[in-house]
N, C-alpha and C. Protein backbone atom coordinates (compact mmCIF):
# COMPACT_ATOMS: atom_id res chain seq x y z
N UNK A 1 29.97 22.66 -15.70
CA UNK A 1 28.73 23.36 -15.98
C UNK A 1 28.22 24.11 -14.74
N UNK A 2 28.61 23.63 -13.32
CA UNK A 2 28.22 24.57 -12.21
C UNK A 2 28.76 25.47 -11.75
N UNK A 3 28.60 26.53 -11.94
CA UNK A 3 29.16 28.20 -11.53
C UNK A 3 28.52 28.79 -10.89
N UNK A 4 28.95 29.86 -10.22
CA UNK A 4 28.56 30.41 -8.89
C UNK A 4 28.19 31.69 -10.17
N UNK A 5 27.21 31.68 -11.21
CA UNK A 5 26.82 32.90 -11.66
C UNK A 5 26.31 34.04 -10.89
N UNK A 6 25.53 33.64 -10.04
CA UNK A 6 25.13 34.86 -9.21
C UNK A 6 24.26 34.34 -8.06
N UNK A 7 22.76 35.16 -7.65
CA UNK A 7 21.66 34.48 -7.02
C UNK A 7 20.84 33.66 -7.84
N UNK A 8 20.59 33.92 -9.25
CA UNK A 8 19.76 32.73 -9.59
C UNK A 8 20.63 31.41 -10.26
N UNK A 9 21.78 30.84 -9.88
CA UNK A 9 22.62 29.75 -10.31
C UNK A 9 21.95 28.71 -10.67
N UNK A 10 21.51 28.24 -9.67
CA UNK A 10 20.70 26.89 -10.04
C UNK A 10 19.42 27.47 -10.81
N UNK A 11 18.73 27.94 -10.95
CA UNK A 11 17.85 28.29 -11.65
C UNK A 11 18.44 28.21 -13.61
N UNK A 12 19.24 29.10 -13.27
CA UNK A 12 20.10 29.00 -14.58
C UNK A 12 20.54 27.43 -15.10
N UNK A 13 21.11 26.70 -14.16
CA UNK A 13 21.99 25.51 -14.50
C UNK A 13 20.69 24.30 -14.75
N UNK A 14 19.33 24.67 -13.91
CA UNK A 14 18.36 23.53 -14.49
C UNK A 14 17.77 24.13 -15.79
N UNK A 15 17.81 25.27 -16.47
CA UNK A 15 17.12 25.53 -17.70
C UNK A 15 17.73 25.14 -18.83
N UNK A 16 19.00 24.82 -18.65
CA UNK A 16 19.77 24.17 -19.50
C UNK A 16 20.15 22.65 -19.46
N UNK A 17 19.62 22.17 -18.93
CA UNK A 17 19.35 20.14 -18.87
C UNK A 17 18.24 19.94 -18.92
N UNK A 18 17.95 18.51 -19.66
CA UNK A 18 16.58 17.97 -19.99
C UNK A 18 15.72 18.16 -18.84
N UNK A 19 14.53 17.94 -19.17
CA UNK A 19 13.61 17.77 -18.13
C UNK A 19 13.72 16.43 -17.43
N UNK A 20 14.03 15.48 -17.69
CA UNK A 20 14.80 14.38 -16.52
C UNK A 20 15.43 14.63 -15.85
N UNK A 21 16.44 15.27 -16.60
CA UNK A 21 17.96 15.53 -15.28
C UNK A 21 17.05 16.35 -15.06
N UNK A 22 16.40 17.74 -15.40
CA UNK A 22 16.12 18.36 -14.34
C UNK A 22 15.45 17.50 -12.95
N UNK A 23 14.39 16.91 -13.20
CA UNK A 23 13.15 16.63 -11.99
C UNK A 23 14.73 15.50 -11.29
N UNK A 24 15.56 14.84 -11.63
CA UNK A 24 16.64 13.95 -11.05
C UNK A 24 17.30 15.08 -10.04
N UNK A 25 17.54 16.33 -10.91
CA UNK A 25 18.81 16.35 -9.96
C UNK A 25 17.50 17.57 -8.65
N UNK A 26 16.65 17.99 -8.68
CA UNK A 26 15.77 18.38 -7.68
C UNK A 26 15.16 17.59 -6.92
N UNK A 27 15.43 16.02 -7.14
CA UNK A 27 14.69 15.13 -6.08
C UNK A 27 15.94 14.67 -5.53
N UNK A 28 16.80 14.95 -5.72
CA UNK A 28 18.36 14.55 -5.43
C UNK A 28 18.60 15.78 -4.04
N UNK A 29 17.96 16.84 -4.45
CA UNK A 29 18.03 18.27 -3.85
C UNK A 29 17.32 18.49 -2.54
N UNK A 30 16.13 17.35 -2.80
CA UNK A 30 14.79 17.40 -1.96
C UNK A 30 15.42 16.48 -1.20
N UNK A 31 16.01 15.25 -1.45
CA UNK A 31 16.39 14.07 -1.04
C UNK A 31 16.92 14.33 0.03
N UNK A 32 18.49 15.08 0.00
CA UNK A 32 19.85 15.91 0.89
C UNK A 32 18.69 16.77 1.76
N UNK A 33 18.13 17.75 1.40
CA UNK A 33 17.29 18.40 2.60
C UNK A 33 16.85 17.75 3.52
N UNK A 34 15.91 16.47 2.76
CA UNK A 34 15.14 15.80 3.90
C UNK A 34 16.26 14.80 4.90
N UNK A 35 17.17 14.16 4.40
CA UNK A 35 18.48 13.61 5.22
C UNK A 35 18.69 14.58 5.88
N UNK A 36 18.98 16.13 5.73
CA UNK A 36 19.47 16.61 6.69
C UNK A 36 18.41 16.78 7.87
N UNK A 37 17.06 17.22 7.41
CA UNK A 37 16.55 17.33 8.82
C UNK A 37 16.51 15.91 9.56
N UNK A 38 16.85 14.97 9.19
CA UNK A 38 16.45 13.63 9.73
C UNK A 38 17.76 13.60 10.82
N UNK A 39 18.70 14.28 10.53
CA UNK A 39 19.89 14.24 11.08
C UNK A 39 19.96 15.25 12.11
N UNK A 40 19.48 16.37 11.68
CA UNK A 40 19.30 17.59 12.66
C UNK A 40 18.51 17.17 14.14
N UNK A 41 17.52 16.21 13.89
CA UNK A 41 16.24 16.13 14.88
C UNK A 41 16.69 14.73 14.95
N UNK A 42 17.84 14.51 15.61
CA UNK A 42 18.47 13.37 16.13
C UNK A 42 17.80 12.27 15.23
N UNK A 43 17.76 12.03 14.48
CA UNK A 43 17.56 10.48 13.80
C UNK A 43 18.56 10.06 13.25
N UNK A 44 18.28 9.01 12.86
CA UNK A 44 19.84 8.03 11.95
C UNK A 44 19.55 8.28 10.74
N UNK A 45 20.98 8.44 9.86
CA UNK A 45 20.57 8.98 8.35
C UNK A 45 20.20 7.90 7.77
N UNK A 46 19.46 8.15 6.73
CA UNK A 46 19.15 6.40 5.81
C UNK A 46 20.14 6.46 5.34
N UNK A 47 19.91 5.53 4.60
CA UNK A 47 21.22 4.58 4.06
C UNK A 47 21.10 5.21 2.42
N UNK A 48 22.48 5.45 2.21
CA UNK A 48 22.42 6.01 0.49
C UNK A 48 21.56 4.73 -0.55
N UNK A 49 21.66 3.72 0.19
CA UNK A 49 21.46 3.29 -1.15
C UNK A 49 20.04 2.86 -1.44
N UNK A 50 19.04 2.94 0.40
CA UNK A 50 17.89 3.28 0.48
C UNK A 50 17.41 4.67 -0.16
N UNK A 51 17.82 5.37 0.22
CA UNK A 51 17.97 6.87 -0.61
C UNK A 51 18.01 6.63 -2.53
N UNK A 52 18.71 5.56 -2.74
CA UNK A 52 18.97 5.57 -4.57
C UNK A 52 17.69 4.90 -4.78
N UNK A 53 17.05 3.90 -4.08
CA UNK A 53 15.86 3.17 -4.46
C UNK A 53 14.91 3.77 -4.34
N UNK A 54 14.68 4.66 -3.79
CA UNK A 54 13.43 5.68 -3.46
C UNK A 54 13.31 6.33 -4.23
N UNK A 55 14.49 7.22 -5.27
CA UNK A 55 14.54 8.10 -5.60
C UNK A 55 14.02 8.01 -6.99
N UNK A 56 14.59 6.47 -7.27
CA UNK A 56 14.30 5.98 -8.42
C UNK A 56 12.81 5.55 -8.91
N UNK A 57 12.67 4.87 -7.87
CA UNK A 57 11.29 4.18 -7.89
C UNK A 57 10.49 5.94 -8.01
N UNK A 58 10.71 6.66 -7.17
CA UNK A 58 10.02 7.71 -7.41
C UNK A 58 9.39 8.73 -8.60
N UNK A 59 10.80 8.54 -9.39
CA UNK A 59 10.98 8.93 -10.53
C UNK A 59 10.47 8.21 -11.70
N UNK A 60 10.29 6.79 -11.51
CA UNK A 60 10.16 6.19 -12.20
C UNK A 60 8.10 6.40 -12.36
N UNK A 61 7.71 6.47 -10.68
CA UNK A 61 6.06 6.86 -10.82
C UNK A 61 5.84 8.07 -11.81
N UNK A 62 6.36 9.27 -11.45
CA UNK A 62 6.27 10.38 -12.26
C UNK A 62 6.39 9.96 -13.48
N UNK A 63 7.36 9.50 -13.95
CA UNK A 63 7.02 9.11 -15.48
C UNK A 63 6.24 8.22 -16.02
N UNK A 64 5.96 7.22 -15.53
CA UNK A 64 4.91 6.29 -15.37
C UNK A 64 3.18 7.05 -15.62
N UNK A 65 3.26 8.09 -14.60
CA UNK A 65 1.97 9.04 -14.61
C UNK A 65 1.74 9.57 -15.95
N UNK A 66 2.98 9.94 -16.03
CA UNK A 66 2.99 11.19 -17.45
C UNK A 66 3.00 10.53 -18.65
N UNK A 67 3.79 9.66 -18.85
CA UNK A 67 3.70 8.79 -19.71
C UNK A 67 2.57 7.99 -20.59
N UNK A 68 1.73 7.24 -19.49
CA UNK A 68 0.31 6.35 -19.63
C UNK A 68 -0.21 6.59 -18.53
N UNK A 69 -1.14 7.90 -18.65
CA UNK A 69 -2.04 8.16 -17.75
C UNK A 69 -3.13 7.54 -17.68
N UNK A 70 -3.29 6.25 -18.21
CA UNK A 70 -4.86 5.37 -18.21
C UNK A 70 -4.46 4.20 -17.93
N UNK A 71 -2.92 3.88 -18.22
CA UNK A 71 -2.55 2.62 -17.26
C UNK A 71 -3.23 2.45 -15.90
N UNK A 72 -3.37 1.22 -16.04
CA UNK A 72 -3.64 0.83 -14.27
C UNK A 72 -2.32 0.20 -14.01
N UNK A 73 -1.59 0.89 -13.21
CA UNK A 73 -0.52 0.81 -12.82
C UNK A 73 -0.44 0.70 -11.01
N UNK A 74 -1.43 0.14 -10.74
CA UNK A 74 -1.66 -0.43 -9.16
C UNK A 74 -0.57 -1.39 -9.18
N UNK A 75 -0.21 -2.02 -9.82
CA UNK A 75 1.16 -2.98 -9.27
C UNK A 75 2.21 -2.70 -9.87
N UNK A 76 2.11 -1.13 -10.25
CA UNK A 76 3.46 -1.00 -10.90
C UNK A 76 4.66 -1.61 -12.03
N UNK A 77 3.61 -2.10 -12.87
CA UNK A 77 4.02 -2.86 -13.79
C UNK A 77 4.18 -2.83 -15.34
N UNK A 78 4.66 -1.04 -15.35
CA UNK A 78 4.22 -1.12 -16.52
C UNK A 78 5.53 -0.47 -16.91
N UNK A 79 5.75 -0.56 -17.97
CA UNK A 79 7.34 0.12 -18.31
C UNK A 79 7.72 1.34 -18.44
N UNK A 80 8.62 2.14 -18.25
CA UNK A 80 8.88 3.86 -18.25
C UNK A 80 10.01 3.61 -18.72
N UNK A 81 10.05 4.64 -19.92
CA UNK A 81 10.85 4.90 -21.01
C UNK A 81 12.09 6.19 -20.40
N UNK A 82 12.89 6.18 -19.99
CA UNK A 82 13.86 7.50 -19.37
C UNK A 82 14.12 7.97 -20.64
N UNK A 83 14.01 7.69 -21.39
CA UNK A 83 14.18 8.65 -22.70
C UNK A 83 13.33 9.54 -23.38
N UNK A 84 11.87 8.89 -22.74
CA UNK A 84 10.99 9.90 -23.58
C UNK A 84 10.52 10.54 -22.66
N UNK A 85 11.32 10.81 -21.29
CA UNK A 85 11.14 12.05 -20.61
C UNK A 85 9.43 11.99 -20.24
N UNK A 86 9.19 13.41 -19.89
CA UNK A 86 7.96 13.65 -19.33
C UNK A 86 6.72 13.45 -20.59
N UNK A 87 6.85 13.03 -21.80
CA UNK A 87 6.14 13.35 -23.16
C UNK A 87 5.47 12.50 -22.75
N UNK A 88 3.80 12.68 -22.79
CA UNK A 88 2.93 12.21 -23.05
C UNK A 88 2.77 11.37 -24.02
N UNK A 89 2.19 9.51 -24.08
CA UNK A 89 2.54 8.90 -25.28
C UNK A 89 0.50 8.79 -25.56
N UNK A 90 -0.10 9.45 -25.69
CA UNK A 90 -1.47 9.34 -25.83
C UNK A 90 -1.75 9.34 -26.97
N UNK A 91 -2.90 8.83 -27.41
CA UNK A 91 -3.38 9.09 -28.88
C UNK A 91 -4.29 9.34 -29.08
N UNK A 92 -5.14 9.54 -27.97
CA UNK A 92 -6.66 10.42 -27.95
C UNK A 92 -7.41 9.54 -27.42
N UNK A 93 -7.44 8.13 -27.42
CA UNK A 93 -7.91 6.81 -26.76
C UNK A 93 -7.78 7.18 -25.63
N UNK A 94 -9.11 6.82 -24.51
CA UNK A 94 -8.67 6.10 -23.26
C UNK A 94 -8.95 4.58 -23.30
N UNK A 95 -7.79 4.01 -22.57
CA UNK A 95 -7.86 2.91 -22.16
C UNK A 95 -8.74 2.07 -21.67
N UNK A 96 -9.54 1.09 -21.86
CA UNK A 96 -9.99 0.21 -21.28
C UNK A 96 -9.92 -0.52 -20.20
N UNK A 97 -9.12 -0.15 -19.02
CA UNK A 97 -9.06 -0.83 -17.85
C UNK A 97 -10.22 -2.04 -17.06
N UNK A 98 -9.18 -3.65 -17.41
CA UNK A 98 -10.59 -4.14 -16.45
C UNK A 98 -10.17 -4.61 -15.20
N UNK A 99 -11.22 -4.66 -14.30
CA UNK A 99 -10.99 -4.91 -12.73
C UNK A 99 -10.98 -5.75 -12.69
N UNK A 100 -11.02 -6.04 -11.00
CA UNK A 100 -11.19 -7.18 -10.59
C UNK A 100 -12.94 -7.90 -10.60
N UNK A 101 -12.83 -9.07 -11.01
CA UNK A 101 -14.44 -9.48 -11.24
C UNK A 101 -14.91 -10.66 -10.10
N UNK A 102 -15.55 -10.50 -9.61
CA UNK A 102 -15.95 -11.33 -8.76
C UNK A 102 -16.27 -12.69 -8.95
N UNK A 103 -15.91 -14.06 -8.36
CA UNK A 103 -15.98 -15.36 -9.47
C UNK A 103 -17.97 -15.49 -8.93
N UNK A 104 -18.26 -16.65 -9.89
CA UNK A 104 -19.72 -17.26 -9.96
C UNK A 104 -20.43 -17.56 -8.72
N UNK A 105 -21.54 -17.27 -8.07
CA UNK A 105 -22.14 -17.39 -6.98
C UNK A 105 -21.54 -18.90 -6.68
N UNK A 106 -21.36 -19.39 -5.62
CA UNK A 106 -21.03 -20.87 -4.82
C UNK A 106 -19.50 -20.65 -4.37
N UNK A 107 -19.10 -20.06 -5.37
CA UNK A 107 -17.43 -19.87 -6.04
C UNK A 107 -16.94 -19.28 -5.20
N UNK A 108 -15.13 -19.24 -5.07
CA UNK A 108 -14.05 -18.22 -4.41
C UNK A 108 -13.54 -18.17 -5.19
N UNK A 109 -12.76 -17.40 -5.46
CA UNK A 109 -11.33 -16.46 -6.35
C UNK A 109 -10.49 -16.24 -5.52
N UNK A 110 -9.19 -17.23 -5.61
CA UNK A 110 -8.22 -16.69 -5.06
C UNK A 110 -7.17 -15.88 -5.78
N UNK A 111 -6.54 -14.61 -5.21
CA UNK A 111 -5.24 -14.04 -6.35
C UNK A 111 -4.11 -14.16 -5.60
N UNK A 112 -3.32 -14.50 -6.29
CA UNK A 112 -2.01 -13.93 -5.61
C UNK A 112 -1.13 -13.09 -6.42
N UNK A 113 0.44 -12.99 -5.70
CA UNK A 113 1.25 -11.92 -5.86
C UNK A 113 2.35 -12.20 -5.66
N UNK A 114 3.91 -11.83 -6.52
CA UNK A 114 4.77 -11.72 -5.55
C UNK A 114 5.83 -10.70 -5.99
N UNK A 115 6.94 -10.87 -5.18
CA UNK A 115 7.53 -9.78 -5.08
C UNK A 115 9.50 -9.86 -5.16
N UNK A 116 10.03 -10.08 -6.00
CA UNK A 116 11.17 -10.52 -5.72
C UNK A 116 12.42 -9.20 -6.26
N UNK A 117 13.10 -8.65 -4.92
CA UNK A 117 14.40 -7.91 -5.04
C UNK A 117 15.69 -8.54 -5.45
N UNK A 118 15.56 -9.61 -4.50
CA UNK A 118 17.01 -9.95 -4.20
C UNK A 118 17.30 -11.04 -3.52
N UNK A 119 17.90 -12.32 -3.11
CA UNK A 119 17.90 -13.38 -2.32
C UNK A 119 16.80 -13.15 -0.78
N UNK A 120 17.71 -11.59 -0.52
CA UNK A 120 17.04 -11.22 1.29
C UNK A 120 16.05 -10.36 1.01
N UNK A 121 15.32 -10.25 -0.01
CA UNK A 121 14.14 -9.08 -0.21
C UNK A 121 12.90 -9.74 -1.15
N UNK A 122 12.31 -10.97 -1.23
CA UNK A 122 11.04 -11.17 -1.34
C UNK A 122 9.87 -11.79 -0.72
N UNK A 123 8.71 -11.66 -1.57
CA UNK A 123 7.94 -12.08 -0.74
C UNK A 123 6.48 -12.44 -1.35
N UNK A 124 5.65 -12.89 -0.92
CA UNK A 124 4.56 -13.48 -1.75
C UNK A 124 2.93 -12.94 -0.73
N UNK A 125 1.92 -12.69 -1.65
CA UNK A 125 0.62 -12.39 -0.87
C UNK A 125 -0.51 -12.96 -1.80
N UNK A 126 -1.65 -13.37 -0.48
CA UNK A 126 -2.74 -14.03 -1.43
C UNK A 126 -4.17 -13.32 -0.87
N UNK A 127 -5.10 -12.94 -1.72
CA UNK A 127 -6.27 -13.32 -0.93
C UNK A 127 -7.12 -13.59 -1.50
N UNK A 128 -8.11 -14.51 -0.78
CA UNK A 128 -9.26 -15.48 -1.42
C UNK A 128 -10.98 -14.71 -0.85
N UNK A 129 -11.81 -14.17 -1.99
CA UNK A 129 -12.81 -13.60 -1.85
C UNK A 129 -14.16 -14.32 -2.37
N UNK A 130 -15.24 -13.95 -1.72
CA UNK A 130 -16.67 -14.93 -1.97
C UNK A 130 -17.06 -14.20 -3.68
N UNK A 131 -18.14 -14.57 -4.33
CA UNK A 131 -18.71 -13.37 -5.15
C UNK A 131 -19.28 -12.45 -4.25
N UNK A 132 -19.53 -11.98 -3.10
CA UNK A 132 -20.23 -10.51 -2.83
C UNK A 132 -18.71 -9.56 -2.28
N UNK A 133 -17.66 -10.47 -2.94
CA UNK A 133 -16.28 -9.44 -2.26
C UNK A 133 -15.72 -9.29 -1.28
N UNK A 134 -15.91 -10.52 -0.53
CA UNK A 134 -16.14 -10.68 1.03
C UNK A 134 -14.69 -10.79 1.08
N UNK A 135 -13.97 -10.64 1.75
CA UNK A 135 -12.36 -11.44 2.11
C UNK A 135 -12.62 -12.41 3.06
N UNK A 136 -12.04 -13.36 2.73
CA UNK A 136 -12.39 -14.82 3.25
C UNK A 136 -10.77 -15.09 3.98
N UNK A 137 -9.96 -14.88 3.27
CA UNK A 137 -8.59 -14.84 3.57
C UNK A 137 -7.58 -14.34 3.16
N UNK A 138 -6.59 -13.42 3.64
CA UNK A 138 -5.67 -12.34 3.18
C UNK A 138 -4.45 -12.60 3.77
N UNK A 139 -3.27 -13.62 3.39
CA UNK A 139 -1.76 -13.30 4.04
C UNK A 139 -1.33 -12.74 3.12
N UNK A 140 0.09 -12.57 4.04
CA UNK A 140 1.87 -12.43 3.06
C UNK A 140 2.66 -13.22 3.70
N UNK A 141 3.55 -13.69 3.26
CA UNK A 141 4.54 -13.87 3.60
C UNK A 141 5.98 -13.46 3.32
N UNK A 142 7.05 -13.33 3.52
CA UNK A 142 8.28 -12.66 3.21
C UNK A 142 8.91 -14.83 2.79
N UNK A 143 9.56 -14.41 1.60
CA UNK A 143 9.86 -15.56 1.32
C UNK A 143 11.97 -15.44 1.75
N UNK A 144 12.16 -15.91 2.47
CA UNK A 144 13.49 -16.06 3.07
C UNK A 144 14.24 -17.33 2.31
N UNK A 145 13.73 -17.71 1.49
CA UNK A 145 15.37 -19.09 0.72
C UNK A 145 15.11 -18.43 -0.52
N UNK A 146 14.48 -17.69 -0.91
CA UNK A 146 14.13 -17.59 -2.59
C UNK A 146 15.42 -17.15 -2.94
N UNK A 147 15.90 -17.95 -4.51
CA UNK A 147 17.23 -17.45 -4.93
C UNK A 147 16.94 -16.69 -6.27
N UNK A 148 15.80 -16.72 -6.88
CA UNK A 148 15.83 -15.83 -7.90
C UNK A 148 14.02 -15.60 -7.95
N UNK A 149 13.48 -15.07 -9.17
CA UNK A 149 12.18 -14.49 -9.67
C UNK A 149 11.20 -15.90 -9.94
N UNK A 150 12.06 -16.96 -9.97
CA UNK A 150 11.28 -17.54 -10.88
C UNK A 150 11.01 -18.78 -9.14
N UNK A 151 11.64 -18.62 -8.55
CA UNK A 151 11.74 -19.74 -7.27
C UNK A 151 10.41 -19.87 -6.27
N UNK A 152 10.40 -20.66 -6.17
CA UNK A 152 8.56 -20.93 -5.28
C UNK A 152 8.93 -20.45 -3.35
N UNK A 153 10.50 -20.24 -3.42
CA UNK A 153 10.87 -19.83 -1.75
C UNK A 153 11.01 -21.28 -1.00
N UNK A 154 10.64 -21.99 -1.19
CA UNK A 154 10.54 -23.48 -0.41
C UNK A 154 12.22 -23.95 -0.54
């Protein structure tokens, strides 16, 4: 499908693939540019496969946006369909989003969080707030024995 038609080639070759592959193969495009200047101006290239996780995760926000634009999608948790492309799934509703609520005067609320890639990539965060929203206490930690999603790291 790639031919050297003329000066507008690529122009031509993205009007004819979905709008996924298109925005894929131009962040793929953007991707190689930005490696190269990283390379030009003496830096170390990232790593391809840092490069595939970025690209993805990236892609995955854009559709995420387009998709459920009333999601609260602050922790990234909400599902993206690669099939239904950039289509808006709205129905004229906005969403109800609720926050965070502050617990009963005397009271703390603690939340936590975590985060699991891979044996060498998770990690866990907490923080504990008064009712006027105060932060009382805020770690993370990177959990180093965790063997799967469901493991406490210990």
């Amino acid at each position: 499908m790639i031919t050297n038609s003329g000066k507008e080639w690529l122009l031509q070759l993205l009007s004819k693939i979905p709008k996924v592959q298109r925005a894929m193969t131009l962040m793929i495009l953007w991707r190689n540019w930005h490696v190269h200047n990283e390379i030009t101006h003496d830096k170390p290239m990232p790593p391809v496969e840092g490069s595939k996780r970025f690209l993805a995760s990236y892609l995955d926000s854009l559709l995420l946006i387009r998709q459920k634009p009333y999601d609260d999608s602050a922790k990234g948790k909400s599902v993206v369909v690669h099939e239904q492309g950039f289509t808006c799934a709205i129905d004229g509703r906005q969403k109800n989003v609720i926050k965070w609520s502050p617990p009963p005067t005397g009271m703390v609320k603690l939340n936590t969080d975590g985060s699991y890639v891979n044996s060498q990539e998770a990690g866990t965060g907490m923080v504990l707030r008064d009712e006027n929203r105060t932060v009382i206490l805020a770690a993370t930690r990177k959990l180093r024995t965790c063997t799967d999603a469901t493991a406490s790291g210990y």
